[in-house]
PDB file of N, CA and C in Angstrom:
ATOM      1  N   UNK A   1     -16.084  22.105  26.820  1.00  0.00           N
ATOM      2  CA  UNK A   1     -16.488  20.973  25.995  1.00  0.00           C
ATOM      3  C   UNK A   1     -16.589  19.748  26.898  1.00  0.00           C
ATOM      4  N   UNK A   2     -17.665  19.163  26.845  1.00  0.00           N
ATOM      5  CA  UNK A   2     -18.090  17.676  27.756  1.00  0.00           C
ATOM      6  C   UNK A   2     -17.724  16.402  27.533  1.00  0.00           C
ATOM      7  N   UNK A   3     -17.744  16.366  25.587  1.00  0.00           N
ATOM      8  CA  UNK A   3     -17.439  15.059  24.942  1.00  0.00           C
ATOM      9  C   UNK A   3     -16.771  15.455  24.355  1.00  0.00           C
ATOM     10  N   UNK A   4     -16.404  13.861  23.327  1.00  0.00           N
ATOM     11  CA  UNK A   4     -15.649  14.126  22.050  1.00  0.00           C
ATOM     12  C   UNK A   4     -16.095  14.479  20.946  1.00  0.00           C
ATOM     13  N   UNK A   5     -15.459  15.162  20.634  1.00  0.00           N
ATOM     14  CA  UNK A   5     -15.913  15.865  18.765  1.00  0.00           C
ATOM     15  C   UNK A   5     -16.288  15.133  18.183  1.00  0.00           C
ATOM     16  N   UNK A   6     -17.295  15.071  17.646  1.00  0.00           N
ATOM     17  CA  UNK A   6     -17.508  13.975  16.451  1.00  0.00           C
ATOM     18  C   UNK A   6     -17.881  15.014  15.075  1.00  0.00           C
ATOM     19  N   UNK A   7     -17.232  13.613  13.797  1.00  0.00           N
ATOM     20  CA  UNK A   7     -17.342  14.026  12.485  1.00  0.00           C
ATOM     21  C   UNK A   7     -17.927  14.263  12.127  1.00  0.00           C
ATOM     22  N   UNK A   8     -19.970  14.013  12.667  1.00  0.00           N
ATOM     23  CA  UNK A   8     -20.988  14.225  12.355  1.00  0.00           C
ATOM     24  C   UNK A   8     -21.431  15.136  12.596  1.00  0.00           C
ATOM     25  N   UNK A   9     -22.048  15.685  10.912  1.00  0.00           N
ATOM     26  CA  UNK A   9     -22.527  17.325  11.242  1.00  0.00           C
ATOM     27  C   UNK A   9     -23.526  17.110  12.625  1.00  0.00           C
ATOM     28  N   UNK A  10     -23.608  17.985  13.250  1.00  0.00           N
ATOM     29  CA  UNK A  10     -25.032  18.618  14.316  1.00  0.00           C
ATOM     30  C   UNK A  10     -25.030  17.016  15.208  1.00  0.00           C
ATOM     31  N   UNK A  11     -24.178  16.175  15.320  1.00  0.00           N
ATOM     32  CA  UNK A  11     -23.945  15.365  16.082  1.00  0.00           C
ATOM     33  C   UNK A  11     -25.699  14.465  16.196  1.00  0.00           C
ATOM     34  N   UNK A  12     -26.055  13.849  15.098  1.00  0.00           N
ATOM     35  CA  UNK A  12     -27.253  13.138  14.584  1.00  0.00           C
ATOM     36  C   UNK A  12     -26.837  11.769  15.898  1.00  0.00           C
ATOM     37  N   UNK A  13     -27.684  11.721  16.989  1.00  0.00           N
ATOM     38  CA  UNK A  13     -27.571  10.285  17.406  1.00  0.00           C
ATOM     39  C   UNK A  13     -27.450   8.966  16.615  1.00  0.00           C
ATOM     40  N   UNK A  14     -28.502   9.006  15.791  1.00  0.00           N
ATOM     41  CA  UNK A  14     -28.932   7.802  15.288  1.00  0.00           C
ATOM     42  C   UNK A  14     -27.368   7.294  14.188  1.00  0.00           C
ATOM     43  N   UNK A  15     -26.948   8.186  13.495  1.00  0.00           N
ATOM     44  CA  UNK A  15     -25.489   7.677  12.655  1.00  0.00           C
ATOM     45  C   UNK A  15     -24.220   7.863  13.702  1.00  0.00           C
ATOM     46  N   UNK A  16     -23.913   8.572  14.380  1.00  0.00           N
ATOM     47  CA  UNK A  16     -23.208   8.164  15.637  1.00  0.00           C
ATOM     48  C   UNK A  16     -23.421   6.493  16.350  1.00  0.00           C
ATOM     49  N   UNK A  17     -24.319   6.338  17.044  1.00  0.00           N
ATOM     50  CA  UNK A  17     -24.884   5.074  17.365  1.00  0.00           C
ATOM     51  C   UNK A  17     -24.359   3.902  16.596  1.00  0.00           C
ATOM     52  N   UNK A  18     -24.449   4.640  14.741  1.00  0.00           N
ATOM     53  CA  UNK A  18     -24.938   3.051  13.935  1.00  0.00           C
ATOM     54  C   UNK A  18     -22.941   3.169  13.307  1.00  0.00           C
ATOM     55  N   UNK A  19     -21.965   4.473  13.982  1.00  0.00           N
ATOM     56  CA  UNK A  19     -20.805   4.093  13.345  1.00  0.00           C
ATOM     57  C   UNK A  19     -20.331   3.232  14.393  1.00  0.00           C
ATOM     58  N   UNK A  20     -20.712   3.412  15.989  1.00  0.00           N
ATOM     59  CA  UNK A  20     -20.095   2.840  17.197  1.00  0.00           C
ATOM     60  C   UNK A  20     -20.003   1.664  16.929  1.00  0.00           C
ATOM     61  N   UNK A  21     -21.614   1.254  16.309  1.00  0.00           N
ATOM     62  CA  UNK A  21     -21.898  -0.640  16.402  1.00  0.00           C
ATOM     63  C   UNK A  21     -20.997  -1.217  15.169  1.00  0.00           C
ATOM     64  N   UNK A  22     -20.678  -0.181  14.007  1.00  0.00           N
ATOM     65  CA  UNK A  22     -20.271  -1.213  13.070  1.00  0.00           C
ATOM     66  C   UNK A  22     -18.872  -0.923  13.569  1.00  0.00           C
ATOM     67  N   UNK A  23     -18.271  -0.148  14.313  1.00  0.00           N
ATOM     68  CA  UNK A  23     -16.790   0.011  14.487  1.00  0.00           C
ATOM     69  C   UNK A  23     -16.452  -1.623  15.716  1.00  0.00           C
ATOM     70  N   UNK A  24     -17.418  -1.678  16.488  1.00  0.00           N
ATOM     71  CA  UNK A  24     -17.593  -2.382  17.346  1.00  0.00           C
ATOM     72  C   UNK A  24     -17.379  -3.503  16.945  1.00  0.00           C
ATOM     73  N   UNK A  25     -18.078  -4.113  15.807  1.00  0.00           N
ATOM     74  CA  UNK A  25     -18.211  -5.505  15.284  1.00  0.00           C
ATOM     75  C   UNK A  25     -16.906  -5.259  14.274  1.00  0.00           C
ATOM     76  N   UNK A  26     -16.146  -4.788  13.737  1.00  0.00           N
ATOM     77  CA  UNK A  26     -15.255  -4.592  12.938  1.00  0.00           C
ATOM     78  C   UNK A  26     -13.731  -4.844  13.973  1.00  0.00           C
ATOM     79  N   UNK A  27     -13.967  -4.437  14.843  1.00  0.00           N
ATOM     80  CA  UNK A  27     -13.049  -4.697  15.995  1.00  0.00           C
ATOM     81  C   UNK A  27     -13.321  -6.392  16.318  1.00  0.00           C
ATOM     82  N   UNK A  28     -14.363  -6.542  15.909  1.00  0.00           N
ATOM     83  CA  UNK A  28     -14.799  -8.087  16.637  1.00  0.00           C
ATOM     84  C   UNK A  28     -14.292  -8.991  15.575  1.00  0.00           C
ATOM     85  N   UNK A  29     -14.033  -8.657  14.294  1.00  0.00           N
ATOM     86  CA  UNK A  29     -14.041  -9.515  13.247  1.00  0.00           C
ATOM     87  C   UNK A  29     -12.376  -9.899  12.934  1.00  0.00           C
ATOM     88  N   UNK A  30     -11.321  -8.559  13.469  1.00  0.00           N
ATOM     89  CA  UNK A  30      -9.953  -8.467  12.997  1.00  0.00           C
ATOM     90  C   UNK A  30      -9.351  -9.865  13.916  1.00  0.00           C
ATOM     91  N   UNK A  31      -9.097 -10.357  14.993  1.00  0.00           N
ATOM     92  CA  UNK A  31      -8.890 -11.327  15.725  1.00  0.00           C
ATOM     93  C   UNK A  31      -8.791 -12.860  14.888  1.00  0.00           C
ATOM     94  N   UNK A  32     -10.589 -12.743  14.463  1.00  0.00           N
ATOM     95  CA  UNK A  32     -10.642 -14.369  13.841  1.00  0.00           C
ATOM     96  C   UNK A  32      -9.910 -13.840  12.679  1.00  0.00           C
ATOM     97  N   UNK A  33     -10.065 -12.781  11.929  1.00  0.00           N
ATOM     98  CA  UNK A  33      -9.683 -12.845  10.289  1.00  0.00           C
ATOM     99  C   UNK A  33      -8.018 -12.955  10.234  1.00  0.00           C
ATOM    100  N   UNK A  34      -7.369 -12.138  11.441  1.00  0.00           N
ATOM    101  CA  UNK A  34      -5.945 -12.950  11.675  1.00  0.00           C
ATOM    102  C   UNK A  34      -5.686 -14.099  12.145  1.00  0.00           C
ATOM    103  N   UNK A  35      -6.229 -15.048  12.360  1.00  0.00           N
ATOM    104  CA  UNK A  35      -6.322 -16.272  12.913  1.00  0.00           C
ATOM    105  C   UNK A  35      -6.568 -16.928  11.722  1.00  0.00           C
ATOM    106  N   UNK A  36      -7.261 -16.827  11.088  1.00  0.00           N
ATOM    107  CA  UNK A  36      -7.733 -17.820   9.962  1.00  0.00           C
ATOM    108  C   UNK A  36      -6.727 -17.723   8.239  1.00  0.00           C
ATOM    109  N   UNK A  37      -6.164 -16.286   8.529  1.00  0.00           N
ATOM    110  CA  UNK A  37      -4.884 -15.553   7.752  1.00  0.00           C
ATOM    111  C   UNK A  37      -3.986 -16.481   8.226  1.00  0.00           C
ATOM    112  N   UNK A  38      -3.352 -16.998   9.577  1.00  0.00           N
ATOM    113  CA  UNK A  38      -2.406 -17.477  10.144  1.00  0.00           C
ATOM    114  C   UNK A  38      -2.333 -19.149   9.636  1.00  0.00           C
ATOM    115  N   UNK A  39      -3.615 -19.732   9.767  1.00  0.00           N
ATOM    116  CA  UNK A  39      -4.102 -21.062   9.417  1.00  0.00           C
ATOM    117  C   UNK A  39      -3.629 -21.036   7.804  1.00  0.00           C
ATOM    118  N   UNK A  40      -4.296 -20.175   7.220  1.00  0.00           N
ATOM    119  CA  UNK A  40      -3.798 -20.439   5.648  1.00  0.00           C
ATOM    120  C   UNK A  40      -2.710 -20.357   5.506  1.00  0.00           C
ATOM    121  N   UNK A  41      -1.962 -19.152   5.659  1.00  0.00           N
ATOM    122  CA  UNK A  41      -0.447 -19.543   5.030  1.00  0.00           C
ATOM    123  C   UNK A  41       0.036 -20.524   5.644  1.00  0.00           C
ATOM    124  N   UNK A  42       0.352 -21.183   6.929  1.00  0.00           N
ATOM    125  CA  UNK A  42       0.783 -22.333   7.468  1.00  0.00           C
ATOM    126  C   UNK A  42       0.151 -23.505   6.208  1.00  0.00           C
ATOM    127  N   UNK A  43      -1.094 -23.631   6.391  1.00  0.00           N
ATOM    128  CA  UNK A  43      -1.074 -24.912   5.030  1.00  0.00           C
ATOM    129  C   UNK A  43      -0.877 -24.376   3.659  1.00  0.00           C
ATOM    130  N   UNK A  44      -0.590 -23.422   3.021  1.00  0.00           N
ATOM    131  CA  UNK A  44      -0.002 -22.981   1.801  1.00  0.00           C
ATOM    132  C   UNK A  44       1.221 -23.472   2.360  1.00  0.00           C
ATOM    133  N   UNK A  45       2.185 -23.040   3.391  1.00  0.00           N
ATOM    134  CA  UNK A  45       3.534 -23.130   3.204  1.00  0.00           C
ATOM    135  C   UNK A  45       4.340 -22.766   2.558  1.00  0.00           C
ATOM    136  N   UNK A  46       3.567 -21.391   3.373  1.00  0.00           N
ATOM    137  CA  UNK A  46       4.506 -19.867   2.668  1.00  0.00           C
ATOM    138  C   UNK A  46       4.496 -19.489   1.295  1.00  0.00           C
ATOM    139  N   UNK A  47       5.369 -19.586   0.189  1.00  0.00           N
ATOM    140  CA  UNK A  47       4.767 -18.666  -0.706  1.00  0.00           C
ATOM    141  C   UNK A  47       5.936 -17.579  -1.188  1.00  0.00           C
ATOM    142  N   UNK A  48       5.565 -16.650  -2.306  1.00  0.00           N
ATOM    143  CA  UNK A  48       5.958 -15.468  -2.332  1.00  0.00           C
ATOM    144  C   UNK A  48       5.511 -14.669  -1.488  1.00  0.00           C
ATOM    145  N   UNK A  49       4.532 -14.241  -0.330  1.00  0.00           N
ATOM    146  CA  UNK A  49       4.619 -13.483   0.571  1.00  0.00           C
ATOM    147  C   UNK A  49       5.944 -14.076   1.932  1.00  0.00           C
ATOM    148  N   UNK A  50       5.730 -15.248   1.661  1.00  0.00           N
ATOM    149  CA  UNK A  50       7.122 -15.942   3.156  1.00  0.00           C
ATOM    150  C   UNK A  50       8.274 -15.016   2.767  1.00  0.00           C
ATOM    151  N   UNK A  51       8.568 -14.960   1.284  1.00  0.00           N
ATOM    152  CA  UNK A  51      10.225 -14.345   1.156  1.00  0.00           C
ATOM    153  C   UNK A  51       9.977 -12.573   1.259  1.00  0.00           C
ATOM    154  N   UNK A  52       9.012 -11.978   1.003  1.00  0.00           N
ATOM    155  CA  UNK A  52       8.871 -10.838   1.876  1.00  0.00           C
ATOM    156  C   UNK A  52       9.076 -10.769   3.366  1.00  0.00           C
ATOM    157  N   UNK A  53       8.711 -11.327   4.073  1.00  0.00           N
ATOM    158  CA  UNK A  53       8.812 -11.372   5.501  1.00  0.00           C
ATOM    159  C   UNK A  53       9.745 -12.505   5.900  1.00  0.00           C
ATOM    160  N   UNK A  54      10.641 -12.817   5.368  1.00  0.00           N
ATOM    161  CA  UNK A  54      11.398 -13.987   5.392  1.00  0.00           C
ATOM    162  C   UNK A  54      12.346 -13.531   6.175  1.00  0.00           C
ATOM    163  N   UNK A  55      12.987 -12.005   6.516  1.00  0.00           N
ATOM    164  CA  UNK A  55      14.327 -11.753   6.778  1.00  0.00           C
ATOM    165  C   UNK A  55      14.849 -12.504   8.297  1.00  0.00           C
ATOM    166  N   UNK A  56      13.834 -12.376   9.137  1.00  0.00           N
ATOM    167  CA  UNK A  56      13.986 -13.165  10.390  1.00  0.00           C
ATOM    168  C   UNK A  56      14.569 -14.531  10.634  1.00  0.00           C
ATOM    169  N   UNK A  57      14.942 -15.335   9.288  1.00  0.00           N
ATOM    170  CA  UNK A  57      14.941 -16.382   9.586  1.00  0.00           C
ATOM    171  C   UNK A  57      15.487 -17.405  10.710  1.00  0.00           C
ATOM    172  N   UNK A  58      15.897 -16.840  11.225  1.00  0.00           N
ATOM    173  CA  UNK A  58      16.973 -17.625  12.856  1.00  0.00           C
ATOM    174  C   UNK A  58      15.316 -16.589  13.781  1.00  0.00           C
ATOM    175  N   UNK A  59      14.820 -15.980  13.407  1.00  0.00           N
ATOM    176  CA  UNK A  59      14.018 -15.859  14.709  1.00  0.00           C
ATOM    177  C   UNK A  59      12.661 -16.672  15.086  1.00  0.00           C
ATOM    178  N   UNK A  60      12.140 -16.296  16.153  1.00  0.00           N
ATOM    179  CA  UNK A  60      10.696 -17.184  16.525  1.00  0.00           C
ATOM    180  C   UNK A  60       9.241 -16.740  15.767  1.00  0.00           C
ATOM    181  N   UNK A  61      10.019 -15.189  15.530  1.00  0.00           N
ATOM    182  CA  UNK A  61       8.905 -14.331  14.963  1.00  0.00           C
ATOM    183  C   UNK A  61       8.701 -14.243  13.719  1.00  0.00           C
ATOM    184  N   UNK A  62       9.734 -14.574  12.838  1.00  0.00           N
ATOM    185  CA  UNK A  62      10.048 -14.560  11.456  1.00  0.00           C
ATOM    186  C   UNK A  62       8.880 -15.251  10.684  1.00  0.00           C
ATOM    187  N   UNK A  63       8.586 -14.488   9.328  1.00  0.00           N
ATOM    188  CA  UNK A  63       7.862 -15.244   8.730  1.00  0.00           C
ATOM    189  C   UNK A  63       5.906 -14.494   8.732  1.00  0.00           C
ATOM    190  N   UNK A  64       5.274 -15.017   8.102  1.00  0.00           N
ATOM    191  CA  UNK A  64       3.845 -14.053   8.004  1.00  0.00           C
ATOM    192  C   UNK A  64       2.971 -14.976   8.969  1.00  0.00           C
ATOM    193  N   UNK A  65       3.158 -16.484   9.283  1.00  0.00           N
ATOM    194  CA  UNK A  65       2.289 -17.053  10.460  1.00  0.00           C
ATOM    195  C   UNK A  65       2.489 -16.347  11.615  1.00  0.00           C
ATOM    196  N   UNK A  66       3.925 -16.499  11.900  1.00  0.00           N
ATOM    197  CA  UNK A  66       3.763 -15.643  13.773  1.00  0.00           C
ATOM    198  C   UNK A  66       3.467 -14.286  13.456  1.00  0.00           C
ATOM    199  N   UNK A  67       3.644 -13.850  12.559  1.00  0.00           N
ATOM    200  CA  UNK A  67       3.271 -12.438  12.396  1.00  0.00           C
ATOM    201  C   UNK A  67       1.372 -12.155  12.185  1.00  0.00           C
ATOM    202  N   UNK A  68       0.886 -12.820  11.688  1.00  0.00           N
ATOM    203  CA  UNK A  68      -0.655 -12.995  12.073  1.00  0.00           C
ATOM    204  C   UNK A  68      -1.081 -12.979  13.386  1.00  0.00           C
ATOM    205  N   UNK A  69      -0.371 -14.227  13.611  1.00  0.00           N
ATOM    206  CA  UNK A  69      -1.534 -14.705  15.244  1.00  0.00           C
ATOM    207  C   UNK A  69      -0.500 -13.231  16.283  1.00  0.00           C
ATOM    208  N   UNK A  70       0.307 -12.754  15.882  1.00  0.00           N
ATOM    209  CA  UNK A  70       0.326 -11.531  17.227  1.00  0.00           C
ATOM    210  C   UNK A  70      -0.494 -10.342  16.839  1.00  0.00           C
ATOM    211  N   UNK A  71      -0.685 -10.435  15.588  1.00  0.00           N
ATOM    212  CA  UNK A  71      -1.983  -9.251  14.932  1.00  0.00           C
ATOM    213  C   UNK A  71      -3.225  -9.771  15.722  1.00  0.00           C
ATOM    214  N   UNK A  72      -3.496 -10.737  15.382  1.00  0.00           N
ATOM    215  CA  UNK A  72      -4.270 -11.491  16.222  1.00  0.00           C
ATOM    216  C   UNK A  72      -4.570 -11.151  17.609  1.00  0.00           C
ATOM    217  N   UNK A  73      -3.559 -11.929  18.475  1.00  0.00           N
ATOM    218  CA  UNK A  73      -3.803 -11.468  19.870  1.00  0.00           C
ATOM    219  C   UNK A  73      -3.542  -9.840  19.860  1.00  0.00           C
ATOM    220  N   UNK A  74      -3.236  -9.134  19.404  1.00  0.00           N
ATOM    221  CA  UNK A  74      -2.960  -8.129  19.778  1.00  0.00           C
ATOM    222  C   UNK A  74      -4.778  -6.835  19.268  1.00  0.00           C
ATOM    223  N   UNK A  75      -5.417  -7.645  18.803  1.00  0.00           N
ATOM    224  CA  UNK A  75      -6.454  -7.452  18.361  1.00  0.00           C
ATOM    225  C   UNK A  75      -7.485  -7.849  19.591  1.00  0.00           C
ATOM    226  N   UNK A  76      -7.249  -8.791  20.407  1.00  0.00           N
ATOM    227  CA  UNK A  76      -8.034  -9.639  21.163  1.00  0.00           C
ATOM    228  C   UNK A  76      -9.149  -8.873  22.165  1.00  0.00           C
ATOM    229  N   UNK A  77      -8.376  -7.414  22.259  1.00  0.00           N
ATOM    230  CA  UNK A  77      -9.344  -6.802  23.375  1.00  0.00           C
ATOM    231  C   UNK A  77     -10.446  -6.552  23.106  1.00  0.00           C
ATOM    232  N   UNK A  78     -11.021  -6.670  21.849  1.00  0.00           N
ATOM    233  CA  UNK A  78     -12.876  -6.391  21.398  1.00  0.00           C
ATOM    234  C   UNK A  78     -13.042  -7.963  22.272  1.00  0.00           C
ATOM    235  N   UNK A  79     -12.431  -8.945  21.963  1.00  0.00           N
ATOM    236  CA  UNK A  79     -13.000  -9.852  22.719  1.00  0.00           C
ATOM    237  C   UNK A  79     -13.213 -10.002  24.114  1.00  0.00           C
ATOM    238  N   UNK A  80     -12.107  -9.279  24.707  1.00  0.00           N
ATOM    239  CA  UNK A  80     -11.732  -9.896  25.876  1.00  0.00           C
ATOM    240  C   UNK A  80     -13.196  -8.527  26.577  1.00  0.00           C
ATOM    241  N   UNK A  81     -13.241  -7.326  25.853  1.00  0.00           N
ATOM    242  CA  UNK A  81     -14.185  -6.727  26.518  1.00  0.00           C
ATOM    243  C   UNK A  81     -15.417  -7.258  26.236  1.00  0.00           C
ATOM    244  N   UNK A  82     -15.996  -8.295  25.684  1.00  0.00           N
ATOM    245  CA  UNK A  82     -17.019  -8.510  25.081  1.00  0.00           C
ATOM    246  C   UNK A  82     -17.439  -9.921  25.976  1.00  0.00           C
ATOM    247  N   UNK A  83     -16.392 -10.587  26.398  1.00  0.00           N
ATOM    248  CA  UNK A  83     -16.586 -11.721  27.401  1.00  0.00           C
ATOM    249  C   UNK A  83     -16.750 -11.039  28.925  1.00  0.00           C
ATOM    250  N   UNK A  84     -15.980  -9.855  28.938  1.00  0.00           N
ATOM    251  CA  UNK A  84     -15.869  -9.313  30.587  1.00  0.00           C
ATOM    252  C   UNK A  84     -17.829  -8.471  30.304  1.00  0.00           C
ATOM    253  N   UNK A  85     -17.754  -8.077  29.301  1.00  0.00           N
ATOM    254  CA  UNK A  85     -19.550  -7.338  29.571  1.00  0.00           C
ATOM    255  C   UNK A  85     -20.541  -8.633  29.436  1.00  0.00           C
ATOM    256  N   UNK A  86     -20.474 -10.079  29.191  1.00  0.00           N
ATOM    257  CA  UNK A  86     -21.372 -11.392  29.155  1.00  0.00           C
ATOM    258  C   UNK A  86     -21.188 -11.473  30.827  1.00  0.00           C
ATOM    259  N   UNK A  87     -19.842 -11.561  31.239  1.00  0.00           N
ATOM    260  CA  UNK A  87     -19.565 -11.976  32.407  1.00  0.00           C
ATOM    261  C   UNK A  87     -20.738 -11.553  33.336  1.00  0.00           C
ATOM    262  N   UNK A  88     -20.606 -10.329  32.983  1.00  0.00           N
ATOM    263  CA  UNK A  88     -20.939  -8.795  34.149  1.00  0.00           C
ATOM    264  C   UNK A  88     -22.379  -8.854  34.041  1.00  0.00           C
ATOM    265  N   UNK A  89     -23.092  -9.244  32.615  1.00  0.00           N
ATOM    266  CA  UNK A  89     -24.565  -9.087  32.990  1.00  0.00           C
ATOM    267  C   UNK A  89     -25.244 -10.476  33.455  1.00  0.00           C
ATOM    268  N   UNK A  90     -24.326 -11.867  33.428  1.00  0.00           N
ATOM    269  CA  UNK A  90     -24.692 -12.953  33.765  1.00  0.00           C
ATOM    270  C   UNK A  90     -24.553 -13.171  35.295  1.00  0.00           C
ATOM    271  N   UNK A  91     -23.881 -12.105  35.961  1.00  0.00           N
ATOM    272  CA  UNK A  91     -24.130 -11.966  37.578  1.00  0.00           C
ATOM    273  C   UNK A  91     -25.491 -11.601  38.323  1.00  0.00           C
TER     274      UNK A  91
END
């Protein structure tokens, strides 16, 4: 076997292709949508979701804001590969 298996019967290029691009941009979208998740509850100011995630309270991490923006960065690599392939063809 050469590649990876795919789910698609008889391995159709064209819906292969069109799951890559939307998986691609879906990867591109999780970053800002935790970022902008992070922005809101900070101006709500918390909430009934804060006392769900509240248990931390003596920590840095405690709480659903820091818990966003590390979803966030931790999401970042669609970006960070997406600035390193601008980089690479602007040489």
């Amino acid at each position: 076997m050469n590649g990876p298996v795919s789910a698609v019967p008889n391995g159709c290029p064209d819906i292969v292709a069109a799951a890559r691009h939307l998986a691609r941009w879906l990867a591109l979208a999780a970053t800002p949508t935790f970022a902008i998740m992070a922005v809101l509850t900070a101006l709500a100011g918390g909430g009934p979701a804060e006392m769900l995630c509240g248990a931390g309270q003596g920590s840095l991490l405690g709480g659903m804001v820091p818990m966003y923006l590390l979803m966030s960065a931790f999401h970042a690599a669609a970006w960070l590969r997406l600035i390193a392939e601008w980089r690479g063809a602007g040489v």
